[in-house]
PDB file of N, CA and C in Angstrom:
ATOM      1  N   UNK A   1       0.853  -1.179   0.000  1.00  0.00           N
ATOM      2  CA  UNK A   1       0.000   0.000   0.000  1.00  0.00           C
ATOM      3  C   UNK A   1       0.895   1.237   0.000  1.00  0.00           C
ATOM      4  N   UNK A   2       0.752   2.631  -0.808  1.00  0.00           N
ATOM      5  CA  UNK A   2       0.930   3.670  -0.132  1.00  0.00           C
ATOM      6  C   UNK A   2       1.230   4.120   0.891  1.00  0.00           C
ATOM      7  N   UNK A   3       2.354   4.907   0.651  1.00  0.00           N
ATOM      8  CA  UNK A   3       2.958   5.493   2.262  1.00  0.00           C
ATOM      9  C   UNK A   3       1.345   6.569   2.515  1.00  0.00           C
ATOM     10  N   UNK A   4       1.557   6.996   1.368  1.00  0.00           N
ATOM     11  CA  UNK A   4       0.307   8.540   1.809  1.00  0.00           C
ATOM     12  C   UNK A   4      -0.836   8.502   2.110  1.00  0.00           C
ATOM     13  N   UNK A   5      -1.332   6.880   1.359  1.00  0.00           N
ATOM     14  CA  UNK A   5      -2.379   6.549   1.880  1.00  0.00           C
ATOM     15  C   UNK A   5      -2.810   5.674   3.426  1.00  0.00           C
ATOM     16  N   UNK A   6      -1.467   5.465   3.630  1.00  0.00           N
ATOM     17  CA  UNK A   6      -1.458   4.695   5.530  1.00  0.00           C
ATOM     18  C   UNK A   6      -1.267   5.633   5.845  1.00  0.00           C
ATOM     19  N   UNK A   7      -0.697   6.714   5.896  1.00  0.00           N
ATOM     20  CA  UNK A   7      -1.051   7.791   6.616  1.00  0.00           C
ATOM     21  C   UNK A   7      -2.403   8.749   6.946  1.00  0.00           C
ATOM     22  N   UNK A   8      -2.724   9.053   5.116  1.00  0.00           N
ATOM     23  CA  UNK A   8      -4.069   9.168   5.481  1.00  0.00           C
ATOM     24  C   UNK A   8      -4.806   8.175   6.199  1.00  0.00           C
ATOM     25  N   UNK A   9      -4.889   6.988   6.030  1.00  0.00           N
ATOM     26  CA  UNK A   9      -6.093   6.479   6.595  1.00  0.00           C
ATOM     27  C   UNK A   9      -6.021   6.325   8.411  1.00  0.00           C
ATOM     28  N   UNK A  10      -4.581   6.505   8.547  1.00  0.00           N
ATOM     29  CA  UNK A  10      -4.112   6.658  10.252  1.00  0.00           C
ATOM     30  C   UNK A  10      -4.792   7.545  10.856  1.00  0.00           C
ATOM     31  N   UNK A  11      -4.656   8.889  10.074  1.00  0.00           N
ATOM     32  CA  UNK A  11      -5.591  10.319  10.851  1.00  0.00           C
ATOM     33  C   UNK A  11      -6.862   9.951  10.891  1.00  0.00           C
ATOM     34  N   UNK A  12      -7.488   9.553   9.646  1.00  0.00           N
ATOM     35  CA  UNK A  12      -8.925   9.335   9.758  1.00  0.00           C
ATOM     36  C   UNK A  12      -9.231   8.895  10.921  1.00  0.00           C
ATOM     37  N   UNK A  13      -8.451   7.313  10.848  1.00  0.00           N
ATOM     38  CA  UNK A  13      -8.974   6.773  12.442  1.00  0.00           C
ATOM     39  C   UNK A  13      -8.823   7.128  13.365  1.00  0.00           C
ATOM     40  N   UNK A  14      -7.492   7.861  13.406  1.00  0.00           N
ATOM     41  CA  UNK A  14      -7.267   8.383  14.603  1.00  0.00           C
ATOM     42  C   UNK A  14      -8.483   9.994  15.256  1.00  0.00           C
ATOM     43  N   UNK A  15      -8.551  10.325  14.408  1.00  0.00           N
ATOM     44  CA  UNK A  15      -9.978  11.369  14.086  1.00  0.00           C
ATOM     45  C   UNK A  15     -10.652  10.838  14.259  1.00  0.00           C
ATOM     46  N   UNK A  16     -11.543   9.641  13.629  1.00  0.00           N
ATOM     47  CA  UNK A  16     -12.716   9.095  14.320  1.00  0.00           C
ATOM     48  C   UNK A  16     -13.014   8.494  15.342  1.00  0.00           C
ATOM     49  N   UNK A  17     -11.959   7.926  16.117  1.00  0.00           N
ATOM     50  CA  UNK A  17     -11.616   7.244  17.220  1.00  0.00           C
ATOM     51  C   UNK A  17     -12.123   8.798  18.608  1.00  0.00           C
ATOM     52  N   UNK A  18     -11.056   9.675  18.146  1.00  0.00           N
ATOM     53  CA  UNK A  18     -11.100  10.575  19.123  1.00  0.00           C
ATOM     54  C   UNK A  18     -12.397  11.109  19.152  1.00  0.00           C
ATOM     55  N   UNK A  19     -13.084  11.251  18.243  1.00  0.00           N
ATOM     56  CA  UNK A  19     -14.783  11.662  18.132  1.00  0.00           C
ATOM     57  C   UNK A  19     -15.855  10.363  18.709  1.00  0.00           C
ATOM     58  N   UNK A  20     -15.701   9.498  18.272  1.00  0.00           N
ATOM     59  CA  UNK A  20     -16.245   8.580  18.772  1.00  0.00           C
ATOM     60  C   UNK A  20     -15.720   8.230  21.006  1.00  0.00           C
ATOM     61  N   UNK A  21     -15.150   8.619  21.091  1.00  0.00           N
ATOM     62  CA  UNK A  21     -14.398   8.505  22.055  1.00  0.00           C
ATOM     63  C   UNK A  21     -15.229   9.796  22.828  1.00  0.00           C
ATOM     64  N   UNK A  22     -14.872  11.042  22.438  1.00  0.00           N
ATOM     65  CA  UNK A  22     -15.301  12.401  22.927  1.00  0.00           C
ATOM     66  C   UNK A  22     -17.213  12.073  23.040  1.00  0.00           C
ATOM     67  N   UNK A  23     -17.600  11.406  21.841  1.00  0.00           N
ATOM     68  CA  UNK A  23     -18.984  11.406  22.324  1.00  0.00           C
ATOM     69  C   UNK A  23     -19.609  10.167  22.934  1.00  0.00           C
ATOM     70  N   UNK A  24     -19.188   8.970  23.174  1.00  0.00           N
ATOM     71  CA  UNK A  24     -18.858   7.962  24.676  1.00  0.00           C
ATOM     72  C   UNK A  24     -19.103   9.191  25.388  1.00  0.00           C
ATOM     73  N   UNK A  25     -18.057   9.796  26.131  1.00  0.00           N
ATOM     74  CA  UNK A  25     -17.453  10.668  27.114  1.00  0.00           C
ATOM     75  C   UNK A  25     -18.930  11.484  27.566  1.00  0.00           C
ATOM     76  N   UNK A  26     -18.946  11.931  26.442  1.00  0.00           N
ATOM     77  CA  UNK A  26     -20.720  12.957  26.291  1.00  0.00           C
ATOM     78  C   UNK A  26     -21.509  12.112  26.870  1.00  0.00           C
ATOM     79  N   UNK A  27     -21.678  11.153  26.512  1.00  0.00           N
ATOM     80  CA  UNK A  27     -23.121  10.199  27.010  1.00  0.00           C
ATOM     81  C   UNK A  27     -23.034  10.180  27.852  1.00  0.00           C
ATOM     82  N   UNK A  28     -22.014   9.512  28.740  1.00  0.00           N
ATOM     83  CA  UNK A  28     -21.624   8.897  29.745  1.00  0.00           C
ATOM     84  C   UNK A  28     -21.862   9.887  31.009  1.00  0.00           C
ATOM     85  N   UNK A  29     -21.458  11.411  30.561  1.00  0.00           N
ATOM     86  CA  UNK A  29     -21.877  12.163  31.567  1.00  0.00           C
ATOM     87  C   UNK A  29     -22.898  12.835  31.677  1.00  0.00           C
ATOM     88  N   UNK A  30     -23.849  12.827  30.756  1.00  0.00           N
ATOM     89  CA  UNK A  30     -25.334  13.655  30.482  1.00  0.00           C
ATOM     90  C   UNK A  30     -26.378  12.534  30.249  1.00  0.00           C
ATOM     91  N   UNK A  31     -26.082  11.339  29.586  1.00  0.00           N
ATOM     92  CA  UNK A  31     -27.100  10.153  29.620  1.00  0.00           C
ATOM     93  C   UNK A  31     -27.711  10.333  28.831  1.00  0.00           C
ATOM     94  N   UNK A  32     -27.470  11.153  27.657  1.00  0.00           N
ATOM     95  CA  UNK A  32     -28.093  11.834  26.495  1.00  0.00           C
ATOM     96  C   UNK A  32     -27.671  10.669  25.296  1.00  0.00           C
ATOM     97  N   UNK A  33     -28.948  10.267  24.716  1.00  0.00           N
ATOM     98  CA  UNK A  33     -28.703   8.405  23.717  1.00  0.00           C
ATOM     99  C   UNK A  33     -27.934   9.299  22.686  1.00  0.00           C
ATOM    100  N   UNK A  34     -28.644  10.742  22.317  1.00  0.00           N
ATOM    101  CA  UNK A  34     -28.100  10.790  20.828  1.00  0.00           C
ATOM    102  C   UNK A  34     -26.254  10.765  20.521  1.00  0.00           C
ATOM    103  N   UNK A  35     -25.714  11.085  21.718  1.00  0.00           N
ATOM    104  CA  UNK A  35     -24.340  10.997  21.943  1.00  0.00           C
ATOM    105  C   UNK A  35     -24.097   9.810  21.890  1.00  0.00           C
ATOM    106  N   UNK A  36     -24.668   8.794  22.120  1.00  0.00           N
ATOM    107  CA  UNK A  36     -24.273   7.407  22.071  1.00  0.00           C
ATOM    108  C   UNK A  36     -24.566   6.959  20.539  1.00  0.00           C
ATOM    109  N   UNK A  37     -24.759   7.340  19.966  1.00  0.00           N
ATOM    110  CA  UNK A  37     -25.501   6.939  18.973  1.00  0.00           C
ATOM    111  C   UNK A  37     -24.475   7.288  17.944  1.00  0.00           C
ATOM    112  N   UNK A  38     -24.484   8.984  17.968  1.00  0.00           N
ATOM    113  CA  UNK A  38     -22.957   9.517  16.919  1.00  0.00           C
ATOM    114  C   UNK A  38     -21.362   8.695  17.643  1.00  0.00           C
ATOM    115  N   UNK A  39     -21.691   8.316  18.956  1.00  0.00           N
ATOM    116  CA  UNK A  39     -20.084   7.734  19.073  1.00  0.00           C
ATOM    117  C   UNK A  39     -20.350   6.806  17.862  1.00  0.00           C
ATOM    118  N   UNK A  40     -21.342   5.611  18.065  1.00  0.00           N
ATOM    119  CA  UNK A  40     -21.314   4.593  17.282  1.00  0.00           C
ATOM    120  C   UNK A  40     -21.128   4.726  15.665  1.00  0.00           C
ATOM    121  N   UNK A  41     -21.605   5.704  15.560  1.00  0.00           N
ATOM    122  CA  UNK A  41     -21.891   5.781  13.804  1.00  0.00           C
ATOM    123  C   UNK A  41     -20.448   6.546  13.762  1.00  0.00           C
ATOM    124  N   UNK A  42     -19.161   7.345  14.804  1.00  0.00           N
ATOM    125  CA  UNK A  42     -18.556   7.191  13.743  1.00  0.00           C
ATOM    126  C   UNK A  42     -17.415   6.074  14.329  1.00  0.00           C
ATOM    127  N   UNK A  43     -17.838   5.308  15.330  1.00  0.00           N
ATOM    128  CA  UNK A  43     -16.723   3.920  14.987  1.00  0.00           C
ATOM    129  C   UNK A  43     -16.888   3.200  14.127  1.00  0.00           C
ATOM    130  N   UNK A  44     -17.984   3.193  13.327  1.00  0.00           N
ATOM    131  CA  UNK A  44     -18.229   2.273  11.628  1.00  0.00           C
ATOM    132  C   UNK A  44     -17.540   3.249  11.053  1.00  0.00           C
ATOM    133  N   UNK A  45     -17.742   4.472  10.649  1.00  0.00           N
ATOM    134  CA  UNK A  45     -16.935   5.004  10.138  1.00  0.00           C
ATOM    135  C   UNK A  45     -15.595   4.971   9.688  1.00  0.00           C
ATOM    136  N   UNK A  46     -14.642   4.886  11.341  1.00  0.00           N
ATOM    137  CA  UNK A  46     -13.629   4.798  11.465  1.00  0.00           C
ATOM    138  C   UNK A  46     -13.210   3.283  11.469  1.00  0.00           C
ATOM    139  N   UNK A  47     -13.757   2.350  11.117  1.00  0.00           N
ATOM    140  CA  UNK A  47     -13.628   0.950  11.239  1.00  0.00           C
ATOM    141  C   UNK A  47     -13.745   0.573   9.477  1.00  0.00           C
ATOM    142  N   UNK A  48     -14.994   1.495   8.852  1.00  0.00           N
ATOM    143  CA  UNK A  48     -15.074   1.466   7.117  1.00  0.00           C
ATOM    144  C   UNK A  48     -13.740   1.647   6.694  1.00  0.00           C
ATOM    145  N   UNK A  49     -13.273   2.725   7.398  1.00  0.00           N
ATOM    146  CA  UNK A  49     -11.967   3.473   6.850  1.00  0.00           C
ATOM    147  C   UNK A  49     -10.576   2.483   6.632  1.00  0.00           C
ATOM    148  N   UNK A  50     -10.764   1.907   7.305  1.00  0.00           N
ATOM    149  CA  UNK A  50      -9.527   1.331   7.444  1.00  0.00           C
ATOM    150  C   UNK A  50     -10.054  -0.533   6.863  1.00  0.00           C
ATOM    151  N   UNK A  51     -10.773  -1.025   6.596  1.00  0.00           N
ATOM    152  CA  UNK A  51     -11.339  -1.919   6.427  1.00  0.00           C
ATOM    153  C   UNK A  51     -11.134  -2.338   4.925  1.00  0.00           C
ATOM    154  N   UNK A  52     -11.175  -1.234   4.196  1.00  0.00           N
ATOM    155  CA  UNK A  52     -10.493  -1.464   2.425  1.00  0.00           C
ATOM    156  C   UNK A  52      -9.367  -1.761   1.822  1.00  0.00           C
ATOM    157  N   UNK A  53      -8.242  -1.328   2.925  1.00  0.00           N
ATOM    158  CA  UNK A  53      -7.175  -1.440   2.789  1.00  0.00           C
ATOM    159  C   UNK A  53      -6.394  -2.880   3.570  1.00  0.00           C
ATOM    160  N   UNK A  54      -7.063  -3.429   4.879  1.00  0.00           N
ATOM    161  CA  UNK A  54      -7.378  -4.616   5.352  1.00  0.00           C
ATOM    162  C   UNK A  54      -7.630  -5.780   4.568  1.00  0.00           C
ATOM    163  N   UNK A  55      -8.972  -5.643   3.545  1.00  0.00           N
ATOM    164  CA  UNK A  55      -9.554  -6.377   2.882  1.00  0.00           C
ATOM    165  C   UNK A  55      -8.570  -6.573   1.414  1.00  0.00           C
ATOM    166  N   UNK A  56      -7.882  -5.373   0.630  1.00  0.00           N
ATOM    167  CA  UNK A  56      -7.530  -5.478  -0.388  1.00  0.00           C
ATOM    168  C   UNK A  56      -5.511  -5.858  -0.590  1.00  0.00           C
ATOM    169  N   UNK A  57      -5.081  -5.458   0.655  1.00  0.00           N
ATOM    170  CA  UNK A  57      -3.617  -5.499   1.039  1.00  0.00           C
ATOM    171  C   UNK A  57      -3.668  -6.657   1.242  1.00  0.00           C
ATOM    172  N   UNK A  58      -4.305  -6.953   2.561  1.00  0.00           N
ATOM    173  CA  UNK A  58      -3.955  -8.560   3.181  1.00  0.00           C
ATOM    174  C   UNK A  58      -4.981  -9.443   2.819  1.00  0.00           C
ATOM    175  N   UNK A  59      -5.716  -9.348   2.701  1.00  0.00           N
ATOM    176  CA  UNK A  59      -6.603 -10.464   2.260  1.00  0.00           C
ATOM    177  C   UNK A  59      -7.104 -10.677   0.712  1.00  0.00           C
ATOM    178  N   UNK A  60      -6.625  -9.772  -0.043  1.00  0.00           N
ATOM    179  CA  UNK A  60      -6.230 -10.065  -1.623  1.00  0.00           C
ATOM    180  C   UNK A  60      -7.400  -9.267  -2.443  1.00  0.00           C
ATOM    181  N   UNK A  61      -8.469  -8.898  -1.715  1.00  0.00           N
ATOM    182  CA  UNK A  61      -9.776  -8.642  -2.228  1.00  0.00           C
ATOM    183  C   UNK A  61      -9.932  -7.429  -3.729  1.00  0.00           C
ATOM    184  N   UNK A  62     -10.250  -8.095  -4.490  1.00  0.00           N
ATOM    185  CA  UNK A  62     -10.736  -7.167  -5.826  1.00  0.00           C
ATOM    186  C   UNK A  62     -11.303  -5.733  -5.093  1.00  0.00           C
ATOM    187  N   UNK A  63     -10.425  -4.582  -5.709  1.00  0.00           N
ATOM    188  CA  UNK A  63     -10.521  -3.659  -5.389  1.00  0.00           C
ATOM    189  C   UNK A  63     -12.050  -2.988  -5.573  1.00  0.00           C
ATOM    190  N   UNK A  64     -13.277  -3.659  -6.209  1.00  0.00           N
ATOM    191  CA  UNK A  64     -14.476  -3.380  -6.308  1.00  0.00           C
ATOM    192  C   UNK A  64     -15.173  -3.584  -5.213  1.00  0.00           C
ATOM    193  N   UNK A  65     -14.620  -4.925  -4.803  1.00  0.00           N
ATOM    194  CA  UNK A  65     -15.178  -6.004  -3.499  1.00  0.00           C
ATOM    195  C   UNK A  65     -14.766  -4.958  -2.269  1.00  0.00           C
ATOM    196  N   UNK A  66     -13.408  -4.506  -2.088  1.00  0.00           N
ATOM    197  CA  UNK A  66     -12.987  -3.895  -0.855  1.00  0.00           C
ATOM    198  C   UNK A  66     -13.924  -2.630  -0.451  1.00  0.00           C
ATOM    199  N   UNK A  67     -13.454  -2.122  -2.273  1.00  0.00           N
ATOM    200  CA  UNK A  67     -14.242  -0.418  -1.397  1.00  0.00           C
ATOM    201  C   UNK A  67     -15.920  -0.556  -0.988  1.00  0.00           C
ATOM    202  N   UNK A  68     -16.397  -1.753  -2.029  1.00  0.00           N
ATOM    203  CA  UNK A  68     -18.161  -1.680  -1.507  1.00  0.00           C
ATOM    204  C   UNK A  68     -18.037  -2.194  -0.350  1.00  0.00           C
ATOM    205  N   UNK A  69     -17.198  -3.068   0.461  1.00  0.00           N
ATOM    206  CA  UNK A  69     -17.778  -3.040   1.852  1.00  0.00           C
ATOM    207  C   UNK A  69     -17.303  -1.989   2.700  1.00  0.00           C
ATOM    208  N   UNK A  70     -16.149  -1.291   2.827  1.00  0.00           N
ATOM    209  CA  UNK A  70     -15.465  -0.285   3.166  1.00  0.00           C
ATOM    210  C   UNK A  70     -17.417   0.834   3.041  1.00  0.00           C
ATOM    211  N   UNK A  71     -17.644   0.954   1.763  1.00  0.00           N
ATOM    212  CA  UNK A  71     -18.749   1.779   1.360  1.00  0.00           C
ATOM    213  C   UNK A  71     -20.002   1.708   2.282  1.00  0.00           C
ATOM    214  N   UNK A  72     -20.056   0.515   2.472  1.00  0.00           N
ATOM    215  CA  UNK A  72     -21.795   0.219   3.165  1.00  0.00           C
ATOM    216  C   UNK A  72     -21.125   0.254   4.393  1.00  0.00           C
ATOM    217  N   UNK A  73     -20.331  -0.204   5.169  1.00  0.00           N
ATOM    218  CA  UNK A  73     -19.693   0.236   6.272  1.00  0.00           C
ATOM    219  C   UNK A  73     -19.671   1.522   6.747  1.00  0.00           C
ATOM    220  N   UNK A  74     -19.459   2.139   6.127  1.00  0.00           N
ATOM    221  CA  UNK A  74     -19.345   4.150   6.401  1.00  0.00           C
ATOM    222  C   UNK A  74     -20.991   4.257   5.918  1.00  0.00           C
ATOM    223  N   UNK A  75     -21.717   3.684   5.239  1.00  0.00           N
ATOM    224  CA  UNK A  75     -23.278   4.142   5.310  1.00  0.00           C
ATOM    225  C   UNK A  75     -23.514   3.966   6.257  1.00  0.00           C
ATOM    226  N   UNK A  76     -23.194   2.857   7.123  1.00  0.00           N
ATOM    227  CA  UNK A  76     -24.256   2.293   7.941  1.00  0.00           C
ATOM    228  C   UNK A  76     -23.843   3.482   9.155  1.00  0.00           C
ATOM    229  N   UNK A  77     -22.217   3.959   8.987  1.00  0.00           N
ATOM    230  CA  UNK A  77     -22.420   4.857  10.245  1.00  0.00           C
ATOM    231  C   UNK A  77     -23.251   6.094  10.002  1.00  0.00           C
ATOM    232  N   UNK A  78     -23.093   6.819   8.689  1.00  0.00           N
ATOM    233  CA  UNK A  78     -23.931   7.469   8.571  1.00  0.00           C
ATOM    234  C   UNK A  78     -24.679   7.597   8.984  1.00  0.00           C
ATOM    235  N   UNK A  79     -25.681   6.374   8.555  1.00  0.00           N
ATOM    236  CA  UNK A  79     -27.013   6.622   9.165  1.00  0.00           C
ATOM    237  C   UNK A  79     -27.116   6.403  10.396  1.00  0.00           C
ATOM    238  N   UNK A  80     -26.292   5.565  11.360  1.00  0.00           N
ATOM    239  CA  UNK A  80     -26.544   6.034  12.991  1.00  0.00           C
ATOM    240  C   UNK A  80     -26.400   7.432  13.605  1.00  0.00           C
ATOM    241  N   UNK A  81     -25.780   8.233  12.621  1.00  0.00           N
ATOM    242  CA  UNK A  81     -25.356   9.848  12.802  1.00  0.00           C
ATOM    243  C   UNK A  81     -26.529  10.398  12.671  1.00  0.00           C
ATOM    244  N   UNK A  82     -27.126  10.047  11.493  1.00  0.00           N
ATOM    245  CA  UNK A  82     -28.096  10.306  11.222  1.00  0.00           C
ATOM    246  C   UNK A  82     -29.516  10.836  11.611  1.00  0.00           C
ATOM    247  N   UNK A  83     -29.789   9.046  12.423  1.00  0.00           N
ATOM    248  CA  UNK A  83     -30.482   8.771  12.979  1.00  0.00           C
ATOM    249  C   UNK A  83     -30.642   9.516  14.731  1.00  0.00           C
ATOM    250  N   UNK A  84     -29.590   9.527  14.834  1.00  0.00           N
ATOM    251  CA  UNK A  84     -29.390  10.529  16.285  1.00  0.00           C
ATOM    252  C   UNK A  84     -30.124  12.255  16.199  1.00  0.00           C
ATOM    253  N   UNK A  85     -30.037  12.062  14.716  1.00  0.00           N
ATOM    254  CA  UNK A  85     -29.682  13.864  14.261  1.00  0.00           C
ATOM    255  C   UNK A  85     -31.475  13.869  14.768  1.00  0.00           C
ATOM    256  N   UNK A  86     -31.950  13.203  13.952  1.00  0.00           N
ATOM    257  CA  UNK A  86     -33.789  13.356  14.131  1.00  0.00           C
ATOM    258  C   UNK A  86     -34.402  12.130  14.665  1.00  0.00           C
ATOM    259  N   UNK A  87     -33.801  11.253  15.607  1.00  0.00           N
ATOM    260  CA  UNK A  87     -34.837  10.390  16.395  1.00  0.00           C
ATOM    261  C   UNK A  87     -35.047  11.172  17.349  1.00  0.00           C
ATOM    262  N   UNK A  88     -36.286  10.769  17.916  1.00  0.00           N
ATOM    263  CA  UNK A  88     -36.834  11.530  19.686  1.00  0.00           C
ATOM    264  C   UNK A  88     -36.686  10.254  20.111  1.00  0.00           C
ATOM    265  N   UNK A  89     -35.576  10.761  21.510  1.00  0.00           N
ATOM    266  CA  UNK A  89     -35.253   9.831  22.579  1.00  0.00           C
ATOM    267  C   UNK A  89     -35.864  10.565  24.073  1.00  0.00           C
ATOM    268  N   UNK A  90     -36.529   9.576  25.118  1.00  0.00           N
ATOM    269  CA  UNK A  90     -36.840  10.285  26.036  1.00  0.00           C
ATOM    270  C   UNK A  90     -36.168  10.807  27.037  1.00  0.00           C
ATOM    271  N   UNK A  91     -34.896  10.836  26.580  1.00  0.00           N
ATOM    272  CA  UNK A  91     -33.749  10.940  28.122  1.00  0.00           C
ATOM    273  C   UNK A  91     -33.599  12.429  27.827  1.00  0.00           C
ATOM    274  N   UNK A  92     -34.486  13.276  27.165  1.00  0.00           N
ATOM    275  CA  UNK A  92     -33.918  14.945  27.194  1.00  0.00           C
ATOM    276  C   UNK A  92     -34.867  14.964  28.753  1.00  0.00           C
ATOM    277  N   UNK A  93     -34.389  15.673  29.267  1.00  0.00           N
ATOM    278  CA  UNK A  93     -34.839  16.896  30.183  1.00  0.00           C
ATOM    279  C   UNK A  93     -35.611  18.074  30.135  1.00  0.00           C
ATOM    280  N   UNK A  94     -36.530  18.459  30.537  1.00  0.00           N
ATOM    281  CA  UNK A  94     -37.261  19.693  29.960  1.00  0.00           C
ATOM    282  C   UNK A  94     -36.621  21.084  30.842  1.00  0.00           C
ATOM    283  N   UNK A  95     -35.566  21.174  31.432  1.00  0.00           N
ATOM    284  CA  UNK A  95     -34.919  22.470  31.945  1.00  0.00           C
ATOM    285  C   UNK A  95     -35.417  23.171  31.616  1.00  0.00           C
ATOM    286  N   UNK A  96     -35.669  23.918  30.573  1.00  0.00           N
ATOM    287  CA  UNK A  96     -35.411  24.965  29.512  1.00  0.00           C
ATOM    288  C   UNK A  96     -36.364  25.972  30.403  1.00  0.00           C
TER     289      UNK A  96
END
């Protein structure tokens, strides 16, 4: 593989890790799901990311084969991002 591209794909994870990580952290202290929800969607993310190069380096995979699962992998976090953005969860608080 690419030097530039193991590098890129290092930050990514390392970027999505720390976001996914930071919003754990969020949940954990407010009990708020939708934070749990974006941690998750972007550890697929950060798990898609690195998963093409996994699949196509070491395990031999036709570069069509790698990136579509790499692809639906990062959808699926998407849409847990997503899904956080506009589900109603009952753990808000009415402070306001």
């Amino acid at each position: 593989m690419h030097a530039g591209l193991v590098i890129a794909k290092i930050v990514v994870i390392s970027l999505g890790v720390s976001i996914a990580y930071q919003g754990y952290r969020g949940y954990q202290r407010t009990n708020n799901t939708e934070l749990l929800y974006v941690a998750c969607g972007f550890t697929l993310i950060s798990i898609g990311s690195i998963l093409e190069g996994v699949f196509y380096d070491i395990m031999n995979w036709p570069p069509f084969a790698a990136g579509m699962i790499q692809s639906i992998i990062v959808v699926f976090g998407l849409l847990v991002i997503l899904y956080s953005l506009f589900a109603q969860f009952d753990d808000r608080s009415d402070s306001d």
